[in-house]
Protein backbone atom coordinates (compact mmCIF):
# COMPACT_ATOMS: atom_id res chain seq x y z
CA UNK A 1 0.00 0.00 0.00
CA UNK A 2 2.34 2.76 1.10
CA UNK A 3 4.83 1.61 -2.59
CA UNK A 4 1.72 2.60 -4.58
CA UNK A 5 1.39 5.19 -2.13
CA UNK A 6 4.62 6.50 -3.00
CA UNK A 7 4.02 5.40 -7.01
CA UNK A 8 1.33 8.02 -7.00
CA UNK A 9 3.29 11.25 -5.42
CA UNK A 10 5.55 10.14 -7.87
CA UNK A 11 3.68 10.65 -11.14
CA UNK A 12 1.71 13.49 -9.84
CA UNK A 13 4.75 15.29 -8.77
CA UNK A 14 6.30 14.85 -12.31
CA UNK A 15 3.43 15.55 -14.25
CA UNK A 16 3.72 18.41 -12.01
CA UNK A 17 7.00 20.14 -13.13
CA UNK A 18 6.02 18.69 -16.97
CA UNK A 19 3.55 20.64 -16.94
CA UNK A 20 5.27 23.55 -15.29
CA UNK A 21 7.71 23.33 -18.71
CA UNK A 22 5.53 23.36 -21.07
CA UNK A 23 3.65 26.51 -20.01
CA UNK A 24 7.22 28.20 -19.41
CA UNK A 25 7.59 27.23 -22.88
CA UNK A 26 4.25 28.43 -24.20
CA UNK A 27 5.34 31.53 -22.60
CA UNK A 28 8.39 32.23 -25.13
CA UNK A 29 7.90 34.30 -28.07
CA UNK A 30 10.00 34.49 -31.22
CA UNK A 31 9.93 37.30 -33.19
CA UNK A 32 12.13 38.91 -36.47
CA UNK A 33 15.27 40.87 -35.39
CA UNK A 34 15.43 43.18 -38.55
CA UNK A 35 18.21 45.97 -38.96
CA UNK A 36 17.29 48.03 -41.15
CA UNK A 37 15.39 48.65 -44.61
CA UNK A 38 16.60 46.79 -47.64
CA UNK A 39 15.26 48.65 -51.34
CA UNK A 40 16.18 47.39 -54.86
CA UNK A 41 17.35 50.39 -56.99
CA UNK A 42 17.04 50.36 -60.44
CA UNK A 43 20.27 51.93 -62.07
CA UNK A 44 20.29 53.31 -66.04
CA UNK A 45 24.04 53.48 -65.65
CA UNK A 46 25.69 50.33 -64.49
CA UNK A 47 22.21 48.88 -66.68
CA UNK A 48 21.06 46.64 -63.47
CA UNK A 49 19.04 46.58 -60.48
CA UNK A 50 20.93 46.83 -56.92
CA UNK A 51 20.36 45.90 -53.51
CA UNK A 52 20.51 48.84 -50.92
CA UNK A 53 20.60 48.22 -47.26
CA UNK A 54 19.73 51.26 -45.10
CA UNK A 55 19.89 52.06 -41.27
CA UNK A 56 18.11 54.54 -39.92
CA UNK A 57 19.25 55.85 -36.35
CA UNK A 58 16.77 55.19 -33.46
CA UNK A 59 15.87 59.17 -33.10
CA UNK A 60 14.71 59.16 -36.66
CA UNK A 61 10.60 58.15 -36.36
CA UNK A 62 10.41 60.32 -33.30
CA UNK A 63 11.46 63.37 -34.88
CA UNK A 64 11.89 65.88 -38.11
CA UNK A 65 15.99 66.81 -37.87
CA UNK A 66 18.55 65.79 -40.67
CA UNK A 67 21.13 62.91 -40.45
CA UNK A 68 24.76 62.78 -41.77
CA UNK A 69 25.29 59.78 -44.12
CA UNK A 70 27.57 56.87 -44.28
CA UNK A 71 28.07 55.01 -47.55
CA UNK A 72 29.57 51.50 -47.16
CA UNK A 73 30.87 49.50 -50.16
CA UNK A 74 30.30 45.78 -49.96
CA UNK A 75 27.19 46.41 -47.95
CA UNK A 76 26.55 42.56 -48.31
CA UNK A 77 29.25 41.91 -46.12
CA UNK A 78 29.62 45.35 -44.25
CA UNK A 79 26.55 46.90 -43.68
CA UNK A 80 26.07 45.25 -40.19
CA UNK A 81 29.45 46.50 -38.86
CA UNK A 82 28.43 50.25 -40.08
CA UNK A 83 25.24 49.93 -38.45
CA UNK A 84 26.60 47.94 -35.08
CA UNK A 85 29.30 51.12 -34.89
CA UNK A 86 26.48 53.46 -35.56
CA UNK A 87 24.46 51.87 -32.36
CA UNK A 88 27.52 51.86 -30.14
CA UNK A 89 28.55 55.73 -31.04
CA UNK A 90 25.68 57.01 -30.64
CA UNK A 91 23.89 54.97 -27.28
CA UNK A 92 25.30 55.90 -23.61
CA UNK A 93 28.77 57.38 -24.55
CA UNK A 94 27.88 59.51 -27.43
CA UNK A 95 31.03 59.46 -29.06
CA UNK A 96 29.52 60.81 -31.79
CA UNK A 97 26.27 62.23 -33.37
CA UNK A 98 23.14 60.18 -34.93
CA UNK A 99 23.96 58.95 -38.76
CA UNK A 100 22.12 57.03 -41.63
CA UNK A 101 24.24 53.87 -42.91
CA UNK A 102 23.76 52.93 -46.25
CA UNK A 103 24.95 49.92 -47.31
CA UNK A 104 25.71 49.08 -51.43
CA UNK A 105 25.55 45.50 -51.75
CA UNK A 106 28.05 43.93 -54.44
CA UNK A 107 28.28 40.17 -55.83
CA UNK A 108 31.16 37.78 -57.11
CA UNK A 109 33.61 37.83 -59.24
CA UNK A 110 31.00 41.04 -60.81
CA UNK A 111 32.65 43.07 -57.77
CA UNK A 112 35.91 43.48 -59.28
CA UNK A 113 34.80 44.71 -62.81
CA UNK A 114 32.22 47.55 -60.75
CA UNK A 115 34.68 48.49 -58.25
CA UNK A 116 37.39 49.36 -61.03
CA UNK A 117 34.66 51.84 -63.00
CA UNK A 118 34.33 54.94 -62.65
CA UNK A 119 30.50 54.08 -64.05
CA UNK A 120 30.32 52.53 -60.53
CA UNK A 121 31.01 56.44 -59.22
CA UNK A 122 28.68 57.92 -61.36
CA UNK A 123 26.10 55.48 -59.97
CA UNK A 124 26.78 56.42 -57.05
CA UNK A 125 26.34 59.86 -57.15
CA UNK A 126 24.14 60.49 -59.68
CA UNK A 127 21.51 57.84 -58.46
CA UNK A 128 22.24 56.61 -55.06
CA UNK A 129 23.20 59.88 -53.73
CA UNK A 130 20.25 61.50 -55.10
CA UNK A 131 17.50 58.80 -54.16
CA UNK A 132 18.85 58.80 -50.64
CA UNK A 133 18.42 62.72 -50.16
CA UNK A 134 15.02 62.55 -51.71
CA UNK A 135 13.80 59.49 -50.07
CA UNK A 136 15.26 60.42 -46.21
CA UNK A 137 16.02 63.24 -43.70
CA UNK A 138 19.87 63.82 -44.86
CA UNK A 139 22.51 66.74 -44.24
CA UNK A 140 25.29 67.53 -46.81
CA UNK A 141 27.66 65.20 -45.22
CA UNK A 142 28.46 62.36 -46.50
CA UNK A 143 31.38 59.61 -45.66
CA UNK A 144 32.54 56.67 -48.04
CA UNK A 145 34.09 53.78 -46.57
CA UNK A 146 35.86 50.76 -48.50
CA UNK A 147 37.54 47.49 -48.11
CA UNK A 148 40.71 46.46 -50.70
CA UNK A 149 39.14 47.39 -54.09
CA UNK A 150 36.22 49.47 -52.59
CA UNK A 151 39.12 51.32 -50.76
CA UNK A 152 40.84 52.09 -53.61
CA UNK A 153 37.59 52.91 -55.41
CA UNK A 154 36.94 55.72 -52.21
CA UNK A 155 40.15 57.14 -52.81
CA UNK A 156 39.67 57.31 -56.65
CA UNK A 157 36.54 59.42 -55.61
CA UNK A 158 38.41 61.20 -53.67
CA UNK A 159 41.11 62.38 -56.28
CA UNK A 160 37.90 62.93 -59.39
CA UNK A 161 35.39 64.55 -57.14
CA UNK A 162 37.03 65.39 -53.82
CA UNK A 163 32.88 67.27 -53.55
CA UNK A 164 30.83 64.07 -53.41
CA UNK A 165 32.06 63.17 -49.69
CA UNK A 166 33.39 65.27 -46.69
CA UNK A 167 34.97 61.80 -45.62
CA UNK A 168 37.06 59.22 -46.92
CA UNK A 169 37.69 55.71 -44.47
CA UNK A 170 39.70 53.25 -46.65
CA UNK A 171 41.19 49.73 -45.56
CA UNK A 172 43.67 47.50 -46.94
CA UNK A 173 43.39 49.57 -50.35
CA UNK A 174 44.48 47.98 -54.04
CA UNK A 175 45.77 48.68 -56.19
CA UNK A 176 46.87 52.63 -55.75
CA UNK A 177 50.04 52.35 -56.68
CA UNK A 178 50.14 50.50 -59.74
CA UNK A 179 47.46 50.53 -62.83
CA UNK A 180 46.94 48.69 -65.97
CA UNK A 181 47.58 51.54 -67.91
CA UNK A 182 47.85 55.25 -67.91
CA UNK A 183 49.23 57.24 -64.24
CA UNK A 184 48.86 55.14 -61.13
CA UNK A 185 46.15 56.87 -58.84
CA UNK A 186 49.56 58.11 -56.56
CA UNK A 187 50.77 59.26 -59.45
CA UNK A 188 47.27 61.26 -60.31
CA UNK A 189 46.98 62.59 -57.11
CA UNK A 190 50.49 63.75 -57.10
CA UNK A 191 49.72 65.88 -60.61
CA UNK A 192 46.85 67.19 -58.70
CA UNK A 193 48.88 68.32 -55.88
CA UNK A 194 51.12 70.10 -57.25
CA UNK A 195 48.80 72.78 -58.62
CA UNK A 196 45.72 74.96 -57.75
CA UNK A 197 44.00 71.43 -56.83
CA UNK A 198 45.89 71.38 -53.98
CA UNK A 199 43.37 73.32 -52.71
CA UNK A 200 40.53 71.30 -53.61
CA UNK A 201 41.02 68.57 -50.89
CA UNK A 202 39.06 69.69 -48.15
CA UNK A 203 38.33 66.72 -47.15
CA UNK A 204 39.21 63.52 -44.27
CA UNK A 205 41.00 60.73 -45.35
CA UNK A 206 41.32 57.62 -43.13
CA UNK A 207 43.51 55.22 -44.81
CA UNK A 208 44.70 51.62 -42.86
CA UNK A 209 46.63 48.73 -43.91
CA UNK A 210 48.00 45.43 -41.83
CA UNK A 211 51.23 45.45 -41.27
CA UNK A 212 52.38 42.05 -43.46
CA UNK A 213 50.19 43.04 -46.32
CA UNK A 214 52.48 42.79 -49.59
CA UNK A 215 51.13 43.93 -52.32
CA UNK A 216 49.06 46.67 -50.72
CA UNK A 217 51.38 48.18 -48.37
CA UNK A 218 53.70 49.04 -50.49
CA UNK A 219 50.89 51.38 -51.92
CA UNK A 220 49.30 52.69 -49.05
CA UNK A 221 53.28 53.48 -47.93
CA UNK A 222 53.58 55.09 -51.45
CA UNK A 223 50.27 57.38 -50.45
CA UNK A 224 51.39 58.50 -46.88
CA UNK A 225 54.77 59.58 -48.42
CA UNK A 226 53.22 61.65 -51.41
CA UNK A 227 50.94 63.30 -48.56
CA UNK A 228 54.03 63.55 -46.06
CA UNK A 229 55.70 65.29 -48.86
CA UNK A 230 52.82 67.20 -50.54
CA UNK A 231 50.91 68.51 -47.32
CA UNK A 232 47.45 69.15 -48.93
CA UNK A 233 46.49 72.35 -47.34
CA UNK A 234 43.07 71.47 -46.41
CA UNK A 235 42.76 67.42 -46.22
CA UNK A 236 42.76 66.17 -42.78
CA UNK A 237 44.59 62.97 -43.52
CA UNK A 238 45.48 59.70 -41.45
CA UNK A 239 48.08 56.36 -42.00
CA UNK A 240 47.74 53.80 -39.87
CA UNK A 241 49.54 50.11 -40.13
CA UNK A 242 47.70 48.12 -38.02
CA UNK A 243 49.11 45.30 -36.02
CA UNK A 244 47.72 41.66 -35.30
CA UNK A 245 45.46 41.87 -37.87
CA UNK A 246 45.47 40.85 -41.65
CA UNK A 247 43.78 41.98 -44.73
CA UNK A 248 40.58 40.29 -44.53
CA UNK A 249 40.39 42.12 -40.82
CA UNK A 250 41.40 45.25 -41.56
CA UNK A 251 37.95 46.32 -42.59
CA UNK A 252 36.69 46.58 -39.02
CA UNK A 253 39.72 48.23 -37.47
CA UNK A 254 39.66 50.66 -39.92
CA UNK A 255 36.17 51.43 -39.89
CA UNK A 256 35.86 52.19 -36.24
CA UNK A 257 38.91 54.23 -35.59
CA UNK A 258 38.51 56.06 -38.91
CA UNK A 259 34.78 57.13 -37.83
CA UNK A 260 36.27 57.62 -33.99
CA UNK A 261 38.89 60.06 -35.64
CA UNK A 262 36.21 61.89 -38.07
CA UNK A 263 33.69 62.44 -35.44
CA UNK A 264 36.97 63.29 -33.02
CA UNK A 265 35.44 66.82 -31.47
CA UNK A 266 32.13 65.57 -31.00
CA UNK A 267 32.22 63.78 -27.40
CA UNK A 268 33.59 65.96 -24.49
CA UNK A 269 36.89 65.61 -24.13
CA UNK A 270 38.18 63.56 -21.67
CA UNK A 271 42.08 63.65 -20.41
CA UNK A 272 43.19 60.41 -18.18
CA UNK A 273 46.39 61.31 -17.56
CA UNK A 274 48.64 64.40 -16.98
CA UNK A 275 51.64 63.47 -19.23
CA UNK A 276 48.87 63.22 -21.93
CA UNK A 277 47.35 67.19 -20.91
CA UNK A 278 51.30 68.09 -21.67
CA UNK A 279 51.61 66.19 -24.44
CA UNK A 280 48.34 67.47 -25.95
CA UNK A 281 49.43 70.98 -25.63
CA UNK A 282 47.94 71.51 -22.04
CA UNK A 283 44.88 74.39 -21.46
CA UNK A 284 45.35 75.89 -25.25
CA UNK A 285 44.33 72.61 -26.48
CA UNK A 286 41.67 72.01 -24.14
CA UNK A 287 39.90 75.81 -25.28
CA UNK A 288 41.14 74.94 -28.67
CA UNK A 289 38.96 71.19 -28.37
CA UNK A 290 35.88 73.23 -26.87
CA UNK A 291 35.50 76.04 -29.54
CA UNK A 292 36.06 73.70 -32.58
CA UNK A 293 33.59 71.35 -30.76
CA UNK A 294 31.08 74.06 -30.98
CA UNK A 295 31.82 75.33 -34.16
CA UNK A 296 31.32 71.78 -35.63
CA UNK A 297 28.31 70.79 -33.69
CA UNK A 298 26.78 73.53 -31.84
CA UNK A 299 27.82 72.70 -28.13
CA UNK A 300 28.49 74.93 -25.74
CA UNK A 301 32.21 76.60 -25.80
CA UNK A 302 32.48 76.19 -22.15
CA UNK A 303 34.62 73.82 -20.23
CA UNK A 304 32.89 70.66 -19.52
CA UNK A 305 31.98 68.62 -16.83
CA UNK A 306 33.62 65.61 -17.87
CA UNK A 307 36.70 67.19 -19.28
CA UNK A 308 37.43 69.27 -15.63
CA UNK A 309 36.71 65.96 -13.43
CA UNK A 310 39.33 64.20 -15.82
CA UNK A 311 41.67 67.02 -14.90
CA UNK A 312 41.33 67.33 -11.73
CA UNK A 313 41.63 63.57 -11.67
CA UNK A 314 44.95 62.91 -13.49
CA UNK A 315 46.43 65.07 -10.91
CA UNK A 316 44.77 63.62 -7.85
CA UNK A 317 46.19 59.96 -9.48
CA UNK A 318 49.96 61.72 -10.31
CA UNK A 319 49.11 62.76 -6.41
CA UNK A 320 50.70 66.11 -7.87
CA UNK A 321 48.73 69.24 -5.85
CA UNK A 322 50.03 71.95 -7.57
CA UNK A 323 48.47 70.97 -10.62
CA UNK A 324 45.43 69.62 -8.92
CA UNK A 325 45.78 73.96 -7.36
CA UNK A 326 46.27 74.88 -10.82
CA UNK A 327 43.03 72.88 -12.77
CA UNK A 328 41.08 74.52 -9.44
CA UNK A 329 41.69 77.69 -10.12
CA UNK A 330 40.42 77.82 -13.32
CA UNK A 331 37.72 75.70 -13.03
CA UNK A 332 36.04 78.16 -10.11
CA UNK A 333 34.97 80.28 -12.53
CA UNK A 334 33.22 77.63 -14.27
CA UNK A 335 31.01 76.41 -11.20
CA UNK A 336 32.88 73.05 -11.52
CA UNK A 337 31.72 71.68 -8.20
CA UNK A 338 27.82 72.22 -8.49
CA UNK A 339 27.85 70.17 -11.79
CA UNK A 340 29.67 67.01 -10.64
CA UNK A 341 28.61 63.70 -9.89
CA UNK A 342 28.05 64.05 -5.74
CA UNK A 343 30.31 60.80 -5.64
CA UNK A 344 33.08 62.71 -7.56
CA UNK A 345 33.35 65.27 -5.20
CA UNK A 346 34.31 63.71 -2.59
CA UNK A 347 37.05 62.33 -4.59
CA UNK A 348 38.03 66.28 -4.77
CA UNK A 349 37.51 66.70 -1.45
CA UNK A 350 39.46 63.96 -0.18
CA UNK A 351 42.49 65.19 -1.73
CA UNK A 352 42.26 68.63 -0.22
CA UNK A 353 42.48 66.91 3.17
CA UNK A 354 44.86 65.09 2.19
CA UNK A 355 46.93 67.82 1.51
CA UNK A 356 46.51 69.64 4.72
CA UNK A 357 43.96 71.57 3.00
CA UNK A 358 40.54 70.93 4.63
CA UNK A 359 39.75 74.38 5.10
CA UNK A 360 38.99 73.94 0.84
CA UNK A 361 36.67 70.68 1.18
CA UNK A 362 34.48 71.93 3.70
CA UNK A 363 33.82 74.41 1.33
CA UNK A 364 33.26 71.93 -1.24
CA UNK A 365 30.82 70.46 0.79
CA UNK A 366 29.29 73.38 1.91
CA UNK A 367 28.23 73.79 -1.83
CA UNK A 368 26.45 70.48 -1.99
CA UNK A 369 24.39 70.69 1.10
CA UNK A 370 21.72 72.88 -0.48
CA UNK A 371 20.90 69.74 -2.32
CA UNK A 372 21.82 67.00 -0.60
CA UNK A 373 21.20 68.17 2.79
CA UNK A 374 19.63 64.29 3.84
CA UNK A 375 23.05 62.76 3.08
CA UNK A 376 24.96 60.64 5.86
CA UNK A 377 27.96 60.46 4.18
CA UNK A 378 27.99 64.52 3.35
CA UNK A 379 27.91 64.98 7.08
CA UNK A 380 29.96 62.58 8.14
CA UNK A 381 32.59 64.20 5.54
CA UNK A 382 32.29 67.70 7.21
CA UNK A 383 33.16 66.11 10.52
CA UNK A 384 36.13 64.54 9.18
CA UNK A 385 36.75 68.23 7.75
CA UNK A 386 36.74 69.89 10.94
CA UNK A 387 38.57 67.30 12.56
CA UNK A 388 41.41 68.06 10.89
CA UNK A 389 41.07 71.86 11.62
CA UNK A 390 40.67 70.89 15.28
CA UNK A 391 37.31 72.40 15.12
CA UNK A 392 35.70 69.31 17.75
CA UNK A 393 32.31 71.33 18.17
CA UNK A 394 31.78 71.79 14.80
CA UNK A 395 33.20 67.96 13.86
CA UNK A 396 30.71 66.97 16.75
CA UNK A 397 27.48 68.59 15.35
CA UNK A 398 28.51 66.60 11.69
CA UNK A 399 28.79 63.53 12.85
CA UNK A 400 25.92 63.69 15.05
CA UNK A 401 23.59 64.72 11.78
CA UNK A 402 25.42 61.86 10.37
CA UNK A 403 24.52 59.48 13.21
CA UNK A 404 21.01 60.99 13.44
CA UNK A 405 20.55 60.29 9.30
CA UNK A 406 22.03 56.47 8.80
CA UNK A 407 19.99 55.67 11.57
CA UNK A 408 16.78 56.70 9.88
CA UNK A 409 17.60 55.35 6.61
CA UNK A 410 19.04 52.53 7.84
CA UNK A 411 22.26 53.11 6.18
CA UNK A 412 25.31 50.30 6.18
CA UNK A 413 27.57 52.91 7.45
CA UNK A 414 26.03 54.01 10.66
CA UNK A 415 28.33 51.71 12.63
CA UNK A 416 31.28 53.71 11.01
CA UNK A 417 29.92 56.81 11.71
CA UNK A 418 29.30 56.30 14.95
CA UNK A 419 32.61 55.14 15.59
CA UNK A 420 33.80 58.60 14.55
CA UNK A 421 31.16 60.37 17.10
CA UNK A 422 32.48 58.30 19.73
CA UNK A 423 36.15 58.82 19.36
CA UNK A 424 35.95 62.50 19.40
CA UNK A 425 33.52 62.29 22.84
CA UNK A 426 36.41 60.58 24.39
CA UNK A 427 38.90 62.78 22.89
């Protein structure tokens, strides 16, 4: 009796947690993860329909403003990195603003022949260009990024009609040095340099190579020394040989750092370390940062939050006070303290006393009590302030709000804080 007993808890108990599985299961959905728009374009000039992929930045339903554009050759194989970089620029960090990708698909071996045409430019601008500042919310700008032929495609565009983009990213370009016949496009750029057209470059160009690629290093080497030698007034231009990576990886180096460096005065500027401030060119570089920043993109010409905490910071981590004085100083006039991060301040503030200096973080805190008045840990700060100016009454009223506070909100420190109310009573 008590085995079938036992038999029966049995079964009921596991049709118990069967059934408990299949209703978590019912419960999952599956749905389509889509990125993007995908149109097919017909084209009179290369005589053929294409495949377009577009991304469209999350801001864009929600609102009427225009978008700078980036144009990725190989699209079929690209067009998710362009819009993956897009998403992580442009989320929590904003490292730089919102932008449209557009992504041109290609197809084997056709690739080679389209991506060695200037037809394939003309398409591009003439048709692609136009249908994607008719059909969406675009600004003038415009980038071009490509990968080996693409690359050397974007910096044939470049040299022929240095108008159609304000950017230029290329990786792992070929072939720019050599050409089946006629100048190389070195050699074409170099005719172009050496006259009024040296003016005509106002442009960025981003241009990236592994460092055991032979065959295409040789021409990207070739480039960088024409440039080094030509200085193009106006062209903002970049060589980079990239290590541990190889030519079918370049692509997404190159791409990220290229748009990192184009977009380079759009995030606030942040300094980590004070051999870097030096090297950088100290405070004329960080008003010359802030007033191109605004020029460019509207912001603010002031000193930033996030730039003066970084500062201040690299000197509190060099434990160097005179330059922690020095960033101080300047940043007074800027209300620095009243638009920190309340944690952060205390990292200011601890360094003051530190220094024999707590005179300076009471005022600090002083500044933050209009606002954070209900704060344990602000209180219990002041006392350790006037502590070390000997000031026990005043260090005695602190802590006491400090006690008074944790104990209320049942704070984890109130054991601490105590401690520091009862070691000055006995004192």
């Amino acid at each position: 009796m008590r085995i079938k007993l036992f038999m029966a808890a049995l079964i009921m108990q596991l049709f118990c947690i069967s059934n408990a599985n299949a209703n978590a299961q019912a419960s999952v959905t599956v749905q389509a993860n889509v990125i993007g728009q995908k149109i097919s374009l017909p084209s009179k000039i290369l005589d053929e329909v294409r495949d377009i992929q577009i991304y469209l930045p999350p801001s864009y339903e929600s609102g009427d403003k225009s978008y700078p554009v980036l144009y990725i050759l190989d699209g079929q194989r690209l067009f998710l990195l362009g819009a993956s970089i897009a998403q992580t620029f442009t989320s929590q960090f904003k490292v730089s603003p919102d932008f449209i990708v557009v992504g041109i698909n290609n197809s084997y071996p056709q690739r080679f022949r389209h991506l060695g045409s200037s037809k394939f430019i003309d398409f591009i601008e003439k048709e692609l260009v136009t249908h994607i500042d008719k059909s969406y919310r675009t600004t003038d700008e415009r980038i071009i990024f490509g990968w080996e032929y693409a690359g050397a495609l974007a910096i044939e565009s470049m040299i022929e009609r240095p108008h159609l983009f304000d950017g230029h990213i290329v990786a792992s370009p070929f072939p720019v040095n050599v050409a089946n016949s006629g100048l190389s496009k070195v050699q074409r750029l170099a005719e172009k340099l050496k006259g009024p057209g040296n003016d005509s470059f106002e442009s960025f160009l981003h241009f990236a190579v592994s460092a055991n690629e032979q065959g295409v290093i040789e021409g990207t080497d070739e480039l960088n020394e024409l440039l080094k030698k030509q200085m193009p007034k106006k062209l903002n231009w970049q060589y980079r040989v990239i290590e541990g990576e190889q030519h079918t990886s370049t692509a997404h180096a190159a791409l990220y750092q290229g748009l990192k460096s184009y977009f380079k005065y759009f995030p606030e500027l942040g300094i980590y370390t004070l051999k870097e401030f030096e090297q950088l060119g100290g405070m004329d570089y960080v008003y010359h940062y802030n007033k191109t920043r605004a020029k460019q993109y509207g912001f603010s010409s002031e000193l930033q939050s996030w730039t003066m905490f970084g500062l201040a910071r690299a000197a509190i981590r060099a434990d160097d006070f005179a330059k922690f004085e020095f960033f101080m100083d300047i940043f007074a006039k800027e209300n620095f303290i009243t638009q920190l991060q309340f944690r952060r301040t205390f990292q200011i503030a601890d360094f003051y006393v530190i220094n024999n200096k707590p005179k300076a973080a009471i005022a600090l805190y002083k500044q933050l009590l209009d606002k954070n008045a209900e704060s344990a840990r602000l209180h219990n700060a002041m006392g350790d302030g006037y502590v070390a100016m000997k000031d026990s009454k005043k260090a005695r009223v602190a802590y006491r709000k400090a006690v008074s506070l944790a104990s209320k909100q049942k704070d984890a420190k109130l054991v601490e804080y105590q401690k520091n109310l009862d070691s000055l009573s006995k004192g």
